[in-house]
C-alpha atoms as a PDB file:
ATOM      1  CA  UNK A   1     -31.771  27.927  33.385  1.00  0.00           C
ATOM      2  CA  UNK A   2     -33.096  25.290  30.699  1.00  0.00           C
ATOM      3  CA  UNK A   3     -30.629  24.167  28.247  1.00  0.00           C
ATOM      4  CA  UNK A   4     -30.793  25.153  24.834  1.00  0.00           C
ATOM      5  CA  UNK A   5     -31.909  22.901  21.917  1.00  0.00           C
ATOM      6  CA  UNK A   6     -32.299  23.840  18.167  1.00  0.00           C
ATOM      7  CA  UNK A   7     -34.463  21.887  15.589  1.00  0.00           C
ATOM      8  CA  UNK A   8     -33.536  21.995  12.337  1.00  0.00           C
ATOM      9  CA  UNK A   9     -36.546  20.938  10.504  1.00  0.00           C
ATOM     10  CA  UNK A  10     -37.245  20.121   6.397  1.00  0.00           C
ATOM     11  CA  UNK A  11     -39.734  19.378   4.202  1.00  0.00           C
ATOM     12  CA  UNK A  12     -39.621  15.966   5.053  1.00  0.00           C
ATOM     13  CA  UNK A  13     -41.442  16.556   8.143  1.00  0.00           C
ATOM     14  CA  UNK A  14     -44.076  18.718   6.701  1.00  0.00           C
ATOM     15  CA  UNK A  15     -44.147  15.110   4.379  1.00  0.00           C
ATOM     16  CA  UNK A  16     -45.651  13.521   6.916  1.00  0.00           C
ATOM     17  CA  UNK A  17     -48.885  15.242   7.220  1.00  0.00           C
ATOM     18  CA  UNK A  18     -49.577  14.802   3.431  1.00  0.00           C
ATOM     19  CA  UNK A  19     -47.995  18.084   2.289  1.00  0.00           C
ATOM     20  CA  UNK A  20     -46.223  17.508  -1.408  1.00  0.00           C
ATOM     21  CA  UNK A  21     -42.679  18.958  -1.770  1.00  0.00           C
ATOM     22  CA  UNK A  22     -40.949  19.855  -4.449  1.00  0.00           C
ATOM     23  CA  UNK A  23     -39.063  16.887  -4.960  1.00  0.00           C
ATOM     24  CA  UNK A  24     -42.523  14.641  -5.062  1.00  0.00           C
ATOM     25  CA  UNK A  25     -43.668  17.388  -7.561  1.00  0.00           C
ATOM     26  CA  UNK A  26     -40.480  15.655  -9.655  1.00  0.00           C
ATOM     27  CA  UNK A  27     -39.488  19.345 -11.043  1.00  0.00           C
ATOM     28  CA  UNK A  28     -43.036  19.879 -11.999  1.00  0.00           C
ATOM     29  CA  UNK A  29     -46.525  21.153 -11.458  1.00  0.00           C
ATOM     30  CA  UNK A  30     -49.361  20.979 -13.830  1.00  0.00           C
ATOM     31  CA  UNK A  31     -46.810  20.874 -16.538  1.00  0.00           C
ATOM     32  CA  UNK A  32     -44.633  23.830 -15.411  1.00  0.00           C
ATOM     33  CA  UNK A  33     -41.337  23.708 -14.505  1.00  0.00           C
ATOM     34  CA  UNK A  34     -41.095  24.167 -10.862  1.00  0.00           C
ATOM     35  CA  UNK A  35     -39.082  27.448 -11.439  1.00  0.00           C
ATOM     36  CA  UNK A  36     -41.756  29.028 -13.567  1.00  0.00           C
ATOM     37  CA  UNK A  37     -43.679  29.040 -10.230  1.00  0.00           C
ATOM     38  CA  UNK A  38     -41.338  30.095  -7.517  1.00  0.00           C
ATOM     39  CA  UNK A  39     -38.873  32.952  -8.954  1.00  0.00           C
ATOM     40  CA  UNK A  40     -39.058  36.027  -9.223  1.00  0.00           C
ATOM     41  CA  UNK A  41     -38.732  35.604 -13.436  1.00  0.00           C
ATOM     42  CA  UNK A  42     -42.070  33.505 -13.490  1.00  0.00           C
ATOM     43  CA  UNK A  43     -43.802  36.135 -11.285  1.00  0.00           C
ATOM     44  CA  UNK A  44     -42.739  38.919 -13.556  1.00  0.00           C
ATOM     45  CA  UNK A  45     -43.847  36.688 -16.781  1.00  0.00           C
ATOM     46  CA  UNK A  46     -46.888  35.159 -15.430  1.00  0.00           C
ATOM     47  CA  UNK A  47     -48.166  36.502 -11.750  1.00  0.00           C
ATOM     48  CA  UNK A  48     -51.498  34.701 -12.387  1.00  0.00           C
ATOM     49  CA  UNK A  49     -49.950  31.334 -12.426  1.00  0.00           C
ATOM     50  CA  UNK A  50     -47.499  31.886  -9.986  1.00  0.00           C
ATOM     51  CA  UNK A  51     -50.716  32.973  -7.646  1.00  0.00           C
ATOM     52  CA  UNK A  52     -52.655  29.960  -8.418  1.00  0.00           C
ATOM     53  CA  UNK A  53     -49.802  27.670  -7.588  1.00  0.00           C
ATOM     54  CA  UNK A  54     -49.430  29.197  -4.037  1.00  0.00           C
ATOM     55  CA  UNK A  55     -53.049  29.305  -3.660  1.00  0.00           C
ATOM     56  CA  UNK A  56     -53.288  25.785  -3.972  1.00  0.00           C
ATOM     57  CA  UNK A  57     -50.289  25.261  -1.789  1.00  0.00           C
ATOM     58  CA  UNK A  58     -51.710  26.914   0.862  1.00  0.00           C
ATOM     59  CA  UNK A  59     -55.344  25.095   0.661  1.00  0.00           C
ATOM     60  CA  UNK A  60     -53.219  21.949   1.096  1.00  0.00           C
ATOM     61  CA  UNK A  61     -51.480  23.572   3.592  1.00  0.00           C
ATOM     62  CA  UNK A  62     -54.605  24.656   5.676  1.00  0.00           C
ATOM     63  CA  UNK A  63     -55.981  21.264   5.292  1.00  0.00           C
ATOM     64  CA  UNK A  64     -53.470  19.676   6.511  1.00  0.00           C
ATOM     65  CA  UNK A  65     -52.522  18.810  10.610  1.00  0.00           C
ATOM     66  CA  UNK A  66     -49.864  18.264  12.640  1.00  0.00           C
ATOM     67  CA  UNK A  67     -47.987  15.135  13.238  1.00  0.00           C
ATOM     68  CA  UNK A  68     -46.383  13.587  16.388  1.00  0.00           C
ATOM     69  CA  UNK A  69     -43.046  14.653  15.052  1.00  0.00           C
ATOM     70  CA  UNK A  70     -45.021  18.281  15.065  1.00  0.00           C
ATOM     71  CA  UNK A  71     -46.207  17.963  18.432  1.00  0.00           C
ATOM     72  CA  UNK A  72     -43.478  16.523  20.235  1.00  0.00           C
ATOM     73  CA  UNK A  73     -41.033  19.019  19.179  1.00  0.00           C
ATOM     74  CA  UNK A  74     -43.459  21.429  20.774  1.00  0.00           C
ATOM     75  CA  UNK A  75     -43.714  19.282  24.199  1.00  0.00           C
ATOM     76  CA  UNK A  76     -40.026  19.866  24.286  1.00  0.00           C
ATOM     77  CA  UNK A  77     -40.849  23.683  25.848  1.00  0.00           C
ATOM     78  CA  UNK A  78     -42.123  22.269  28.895  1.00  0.00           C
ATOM     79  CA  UNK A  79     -38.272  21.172  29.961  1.00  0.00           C
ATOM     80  CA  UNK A  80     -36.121  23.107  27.788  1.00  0.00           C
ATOM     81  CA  UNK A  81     -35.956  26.549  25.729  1.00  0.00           C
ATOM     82  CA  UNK A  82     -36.304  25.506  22.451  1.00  0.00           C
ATOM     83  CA  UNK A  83     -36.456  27.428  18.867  1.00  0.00           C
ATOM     84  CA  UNK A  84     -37.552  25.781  15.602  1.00  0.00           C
ATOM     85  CA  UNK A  85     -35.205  26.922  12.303  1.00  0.00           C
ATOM     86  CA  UNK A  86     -37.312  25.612   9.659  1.00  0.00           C
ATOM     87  CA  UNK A  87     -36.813  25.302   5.944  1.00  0.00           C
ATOM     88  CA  UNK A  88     -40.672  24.844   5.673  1.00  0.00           C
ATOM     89  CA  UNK A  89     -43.238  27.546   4.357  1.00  0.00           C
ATOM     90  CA  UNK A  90     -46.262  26.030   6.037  1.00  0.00           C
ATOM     91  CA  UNK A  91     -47.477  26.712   9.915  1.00  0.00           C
ATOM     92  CA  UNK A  92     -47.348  23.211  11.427  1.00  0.00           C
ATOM     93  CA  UNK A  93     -44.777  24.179  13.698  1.00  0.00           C
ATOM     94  CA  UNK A  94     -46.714  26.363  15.126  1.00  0.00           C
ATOM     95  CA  UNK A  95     -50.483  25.105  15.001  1.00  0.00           C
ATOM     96  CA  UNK A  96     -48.909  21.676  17.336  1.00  0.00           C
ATOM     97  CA  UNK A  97     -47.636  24.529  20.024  1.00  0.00           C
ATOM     98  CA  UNK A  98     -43.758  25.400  19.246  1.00  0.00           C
ATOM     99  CA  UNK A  99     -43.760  29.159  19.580  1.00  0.00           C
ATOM    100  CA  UNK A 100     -40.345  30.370  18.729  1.00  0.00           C
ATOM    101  CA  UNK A 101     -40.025  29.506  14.726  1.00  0.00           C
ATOM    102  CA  UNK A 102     -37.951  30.909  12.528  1.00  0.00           C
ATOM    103  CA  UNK A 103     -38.642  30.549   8.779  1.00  0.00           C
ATOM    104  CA  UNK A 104     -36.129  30.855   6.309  1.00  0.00           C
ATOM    105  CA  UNK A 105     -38.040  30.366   3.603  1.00  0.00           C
ATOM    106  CA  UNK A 106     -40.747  32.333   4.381  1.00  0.00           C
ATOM    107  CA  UNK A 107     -44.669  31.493   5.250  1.00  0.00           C
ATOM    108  CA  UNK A 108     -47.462  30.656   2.796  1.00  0.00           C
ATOM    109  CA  UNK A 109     -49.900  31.838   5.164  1.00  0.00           C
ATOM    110  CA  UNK A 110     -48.754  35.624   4.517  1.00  0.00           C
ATOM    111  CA  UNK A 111     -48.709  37.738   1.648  1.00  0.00           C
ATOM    112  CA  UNK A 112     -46.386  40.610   1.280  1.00  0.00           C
ATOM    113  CA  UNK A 113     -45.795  43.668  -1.235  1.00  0.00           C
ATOM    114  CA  UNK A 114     -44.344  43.502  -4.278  1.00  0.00           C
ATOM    115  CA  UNK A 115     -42.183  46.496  -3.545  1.00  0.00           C
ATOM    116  CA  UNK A 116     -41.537  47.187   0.000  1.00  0.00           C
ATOM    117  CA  UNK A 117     -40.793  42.911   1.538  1.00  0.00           C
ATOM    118  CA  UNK A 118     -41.190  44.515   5.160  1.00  0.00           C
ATOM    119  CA  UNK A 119     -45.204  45.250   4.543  1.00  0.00           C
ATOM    120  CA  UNK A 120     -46.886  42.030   5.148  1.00  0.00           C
ATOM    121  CA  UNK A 121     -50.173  40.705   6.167  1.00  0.00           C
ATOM    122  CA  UNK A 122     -51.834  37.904   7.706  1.00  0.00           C
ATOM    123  CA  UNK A 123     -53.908  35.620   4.733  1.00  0.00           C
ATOM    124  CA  UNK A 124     -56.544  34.023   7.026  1.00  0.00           C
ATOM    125  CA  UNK A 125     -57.110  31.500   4.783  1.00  0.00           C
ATOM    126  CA  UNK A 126     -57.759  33.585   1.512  1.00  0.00           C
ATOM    127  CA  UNK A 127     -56.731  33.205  -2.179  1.00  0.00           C
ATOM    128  CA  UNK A 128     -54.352  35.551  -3.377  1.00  0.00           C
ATOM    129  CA  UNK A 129     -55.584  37.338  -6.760  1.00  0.00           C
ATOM    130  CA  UNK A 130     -54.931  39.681  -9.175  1.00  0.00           C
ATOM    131  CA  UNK A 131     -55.673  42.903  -7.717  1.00  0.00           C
ATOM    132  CA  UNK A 132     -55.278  42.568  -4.038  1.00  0.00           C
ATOM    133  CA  UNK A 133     -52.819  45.358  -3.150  1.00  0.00           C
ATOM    134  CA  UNK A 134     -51.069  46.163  -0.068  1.00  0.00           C
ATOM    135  CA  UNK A 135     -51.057  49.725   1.313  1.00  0.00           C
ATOM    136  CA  UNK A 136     -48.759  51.658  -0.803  1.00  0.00           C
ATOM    137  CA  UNK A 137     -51.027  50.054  -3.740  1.00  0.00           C
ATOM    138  CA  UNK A 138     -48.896  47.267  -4.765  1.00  0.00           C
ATOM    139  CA  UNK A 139     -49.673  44.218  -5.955  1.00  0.00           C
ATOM    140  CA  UNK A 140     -49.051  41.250  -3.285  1.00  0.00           C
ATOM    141  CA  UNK A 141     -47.490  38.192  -3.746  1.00  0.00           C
ATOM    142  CA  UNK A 142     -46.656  35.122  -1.515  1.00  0.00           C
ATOM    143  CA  UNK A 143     -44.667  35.847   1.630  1.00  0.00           C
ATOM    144  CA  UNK A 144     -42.315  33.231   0.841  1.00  0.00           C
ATOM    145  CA  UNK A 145     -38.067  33.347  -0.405  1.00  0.00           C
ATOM    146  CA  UNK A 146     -37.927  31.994  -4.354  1.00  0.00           C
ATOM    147  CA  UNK A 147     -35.510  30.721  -6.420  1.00  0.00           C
ATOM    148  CA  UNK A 148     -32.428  33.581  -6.537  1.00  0.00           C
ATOM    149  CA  UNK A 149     -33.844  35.822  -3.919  1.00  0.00           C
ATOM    150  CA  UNK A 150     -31.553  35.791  -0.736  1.00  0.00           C
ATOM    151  CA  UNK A 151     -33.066  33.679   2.569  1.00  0.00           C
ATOM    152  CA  UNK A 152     -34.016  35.643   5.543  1.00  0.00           C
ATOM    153  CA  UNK A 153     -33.017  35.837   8.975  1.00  0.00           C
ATOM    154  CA  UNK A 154     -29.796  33.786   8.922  1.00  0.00           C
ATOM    155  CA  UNK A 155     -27.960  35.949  10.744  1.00  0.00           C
ATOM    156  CA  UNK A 156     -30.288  35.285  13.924  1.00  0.00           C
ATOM    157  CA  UNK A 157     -30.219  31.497  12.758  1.00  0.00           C
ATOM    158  CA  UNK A 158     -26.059  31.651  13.582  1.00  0.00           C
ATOM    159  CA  UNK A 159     -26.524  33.125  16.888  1.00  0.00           C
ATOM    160  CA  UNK A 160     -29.031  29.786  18.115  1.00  0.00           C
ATOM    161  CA  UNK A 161     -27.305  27.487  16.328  1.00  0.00           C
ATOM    162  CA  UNK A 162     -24.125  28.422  17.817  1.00  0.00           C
ATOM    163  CA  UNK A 163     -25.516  28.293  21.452  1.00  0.00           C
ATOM    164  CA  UNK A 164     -27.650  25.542  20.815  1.00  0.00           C
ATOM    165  CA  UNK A 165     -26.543  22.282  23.736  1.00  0.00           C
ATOM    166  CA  UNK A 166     -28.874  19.887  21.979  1.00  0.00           C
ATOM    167  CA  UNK A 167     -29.736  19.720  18.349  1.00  0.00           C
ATOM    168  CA  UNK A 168     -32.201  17.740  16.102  1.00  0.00           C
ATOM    169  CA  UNK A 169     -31.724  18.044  12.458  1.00  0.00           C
ATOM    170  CA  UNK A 170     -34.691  16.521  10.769  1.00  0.00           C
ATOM    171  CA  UNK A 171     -36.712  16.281   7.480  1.00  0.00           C
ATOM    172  CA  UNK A 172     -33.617  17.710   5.053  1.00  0.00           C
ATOM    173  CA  UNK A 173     -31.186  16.649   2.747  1.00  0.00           C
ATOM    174  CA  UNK A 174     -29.298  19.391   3.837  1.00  0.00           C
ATOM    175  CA  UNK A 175     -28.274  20.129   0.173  1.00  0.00           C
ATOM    176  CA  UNK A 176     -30.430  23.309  -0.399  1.00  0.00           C
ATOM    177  CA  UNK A 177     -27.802  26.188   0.127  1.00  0.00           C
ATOM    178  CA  UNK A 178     -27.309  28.397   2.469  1.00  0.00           C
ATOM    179  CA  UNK A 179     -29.556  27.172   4.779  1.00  0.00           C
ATOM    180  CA  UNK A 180     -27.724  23.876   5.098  1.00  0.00           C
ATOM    181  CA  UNK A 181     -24.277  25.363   5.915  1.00  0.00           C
ATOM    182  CA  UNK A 182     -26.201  26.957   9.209  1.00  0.00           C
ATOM    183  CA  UNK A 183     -25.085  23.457  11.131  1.00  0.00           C
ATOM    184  CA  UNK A 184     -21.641  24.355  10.519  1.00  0.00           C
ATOM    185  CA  UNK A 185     -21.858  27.238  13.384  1.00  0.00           C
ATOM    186  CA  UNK A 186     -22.845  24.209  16.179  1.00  0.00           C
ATOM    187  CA  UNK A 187     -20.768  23.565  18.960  1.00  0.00           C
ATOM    188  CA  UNK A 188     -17.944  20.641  18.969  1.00  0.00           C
ATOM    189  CA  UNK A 189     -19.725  19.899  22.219  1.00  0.00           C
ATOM    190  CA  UNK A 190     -23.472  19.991  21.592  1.00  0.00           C
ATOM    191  CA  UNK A 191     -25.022  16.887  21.257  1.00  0.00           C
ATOM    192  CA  UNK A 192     -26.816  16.609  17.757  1.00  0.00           C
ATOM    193  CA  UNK A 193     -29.012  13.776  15.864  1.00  0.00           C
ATOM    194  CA  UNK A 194     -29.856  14.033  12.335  1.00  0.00           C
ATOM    195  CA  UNK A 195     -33.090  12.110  10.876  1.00  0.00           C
ATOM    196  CA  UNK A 196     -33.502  10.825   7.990  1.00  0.00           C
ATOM    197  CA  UNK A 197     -35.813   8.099   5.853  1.00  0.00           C
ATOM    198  CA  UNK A 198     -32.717   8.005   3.564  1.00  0.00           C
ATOM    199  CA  UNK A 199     -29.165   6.730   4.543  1.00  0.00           C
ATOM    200  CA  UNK A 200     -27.132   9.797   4.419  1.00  0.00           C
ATOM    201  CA  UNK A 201     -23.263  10.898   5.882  1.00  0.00           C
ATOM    202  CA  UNK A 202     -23.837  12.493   9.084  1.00  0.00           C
ATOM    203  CA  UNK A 203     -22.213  15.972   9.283  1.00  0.00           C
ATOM    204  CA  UNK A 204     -20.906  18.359  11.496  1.00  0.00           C
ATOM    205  CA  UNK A 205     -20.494  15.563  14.635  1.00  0.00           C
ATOM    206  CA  UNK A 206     -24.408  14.584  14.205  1.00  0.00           C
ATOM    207  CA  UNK A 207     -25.468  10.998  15.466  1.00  0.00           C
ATOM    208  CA  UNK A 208     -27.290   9.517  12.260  1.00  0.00           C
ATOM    209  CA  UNK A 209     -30.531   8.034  13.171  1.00  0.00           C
ATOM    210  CA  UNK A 210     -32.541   6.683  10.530  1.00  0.00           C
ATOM    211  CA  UNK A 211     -36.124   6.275  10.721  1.00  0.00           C
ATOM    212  CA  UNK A 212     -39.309   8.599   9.762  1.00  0.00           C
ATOM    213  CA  UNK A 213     -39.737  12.042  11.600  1.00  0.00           C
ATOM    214  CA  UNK A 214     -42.931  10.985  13.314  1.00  0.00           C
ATOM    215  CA  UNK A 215     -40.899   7.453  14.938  1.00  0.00           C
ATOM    216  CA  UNK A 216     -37.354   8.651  15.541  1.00  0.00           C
ATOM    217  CA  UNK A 217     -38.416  12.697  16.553  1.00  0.00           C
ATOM    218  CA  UNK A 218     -40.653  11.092  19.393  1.00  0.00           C
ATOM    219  CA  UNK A 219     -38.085   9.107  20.655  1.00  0.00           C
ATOM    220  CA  UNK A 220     -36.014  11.646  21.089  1.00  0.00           C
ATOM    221  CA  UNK A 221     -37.265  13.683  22.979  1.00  0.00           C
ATOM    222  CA  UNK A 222     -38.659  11.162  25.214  1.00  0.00           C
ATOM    223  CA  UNK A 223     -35.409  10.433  25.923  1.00  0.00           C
ATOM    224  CA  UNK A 224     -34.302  13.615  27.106  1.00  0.00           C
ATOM    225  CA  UNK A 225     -37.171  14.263  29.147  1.00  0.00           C
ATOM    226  CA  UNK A 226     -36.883  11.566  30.479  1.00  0.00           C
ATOM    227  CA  UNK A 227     -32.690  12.510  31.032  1.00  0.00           C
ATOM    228  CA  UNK A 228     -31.158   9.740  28.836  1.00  0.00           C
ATOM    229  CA  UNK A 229     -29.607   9.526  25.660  1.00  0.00           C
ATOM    230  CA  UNK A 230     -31.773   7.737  22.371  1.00  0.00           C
END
């Protein structure tokens, strides 16, 4: 039986392949507060903005690739049974190969109904506008968790974090709550590296390796294919 390993990925990964995140957006976007754009308030006040801000997102999204951080998490199925927990809205994970990701956040490749969250759709690509309604009529809007609305799938998250052997945390400042306090369920015994650009207190028995995702991610798992520590 393969052993189990757990990524913990952030946006600092996405980062890497040229994709802005909120932080580089310094609070703002074209002059709006960052939570005009991403809550459920700024969706009720202005739906058109909120639309074109995702739209955009998504475009960059689309546009963007892969990196070798990306792709060597994914190589990592050939030896052991891996699943992704990502904080990320965008689809890199899975466009470089991994193919069990959970997002907590949500994707920006789907849209979903303003009134019933379990009726979603596949984008393909396309804008979101004004007018494009699910089903049961609604309106939809960006298949992604804002500001105040409660993250998904968490539950699930406990259960492979808590039988994860190996874990790479990567790409987070692991201040963005609850999300961060999943690393508390990880065994004592697991082995566990956190990456990071920025110097930052290890937690939860985590190995602190500095360096960028796309240098230090590599690495790793070289090492354990190859069966030795980094």
């Amino acid at each position: 039986m393969k052993e189990k390993v757990l990524i913990f990925s952030g946006a600092g990964v996405s980062a890497e392949s040229g994709l802005r995140t909120f932080r580089d957006m310094g609070g703002l976007w074209n002059e709006y507060a960052v939570e005009e754009v991403a809550s459920p308030e700024g969706w009720a006040k202005n739906p058109e903005l909120v639309l074109r801000f995702y739209n955009e997102r998504r475009r960059a999204v689309i546009s963007a690739q892969p990196n070798e951080a990306h792709r060597a998490i994914a190589r990592l199925e050939e030896f052991f049974d891996v699943v992704v927990i990502t904080q990320n809205i965008d689809d890199l994970h899975e466009r470089a190969g991994s193919s069990k990701v959970i997002h907590l956040h949500g994707e920006i490749v789907r849209a979903r109904s303003s009134v019933d969250p379990n009726l979603t759709c596949q984008l393909d690509g396309a804008d979101l506008e004004i007018g494009d309604t699910c089903e049961k009529g609604s309106q939809l809007r960006p298949d992604v968790v804002w500001f105040g609305e409660e993250v998904r799938l968490m539950r699930a998250a406990e259960k492979y974090v808590a039988n994860a052997e190996r874990i790479i945390t990567v790409g987070t400042s692991l201040t963005v709550h609850p999300a961060a306090g999943l690393l508390k369920k990880a065994k004592f015994s697991s082995e566990k590296y956190l990456v990071s650009v920025d110097e930052m207190h290890p937690p939860y028995g985590h190995r602190f390796l500095r360096g960028s995702a796309t240098m230090v991610v590599p690495h790793i798992v070289n090492c354990w294919i190859a069966g030795r520590k980094p």
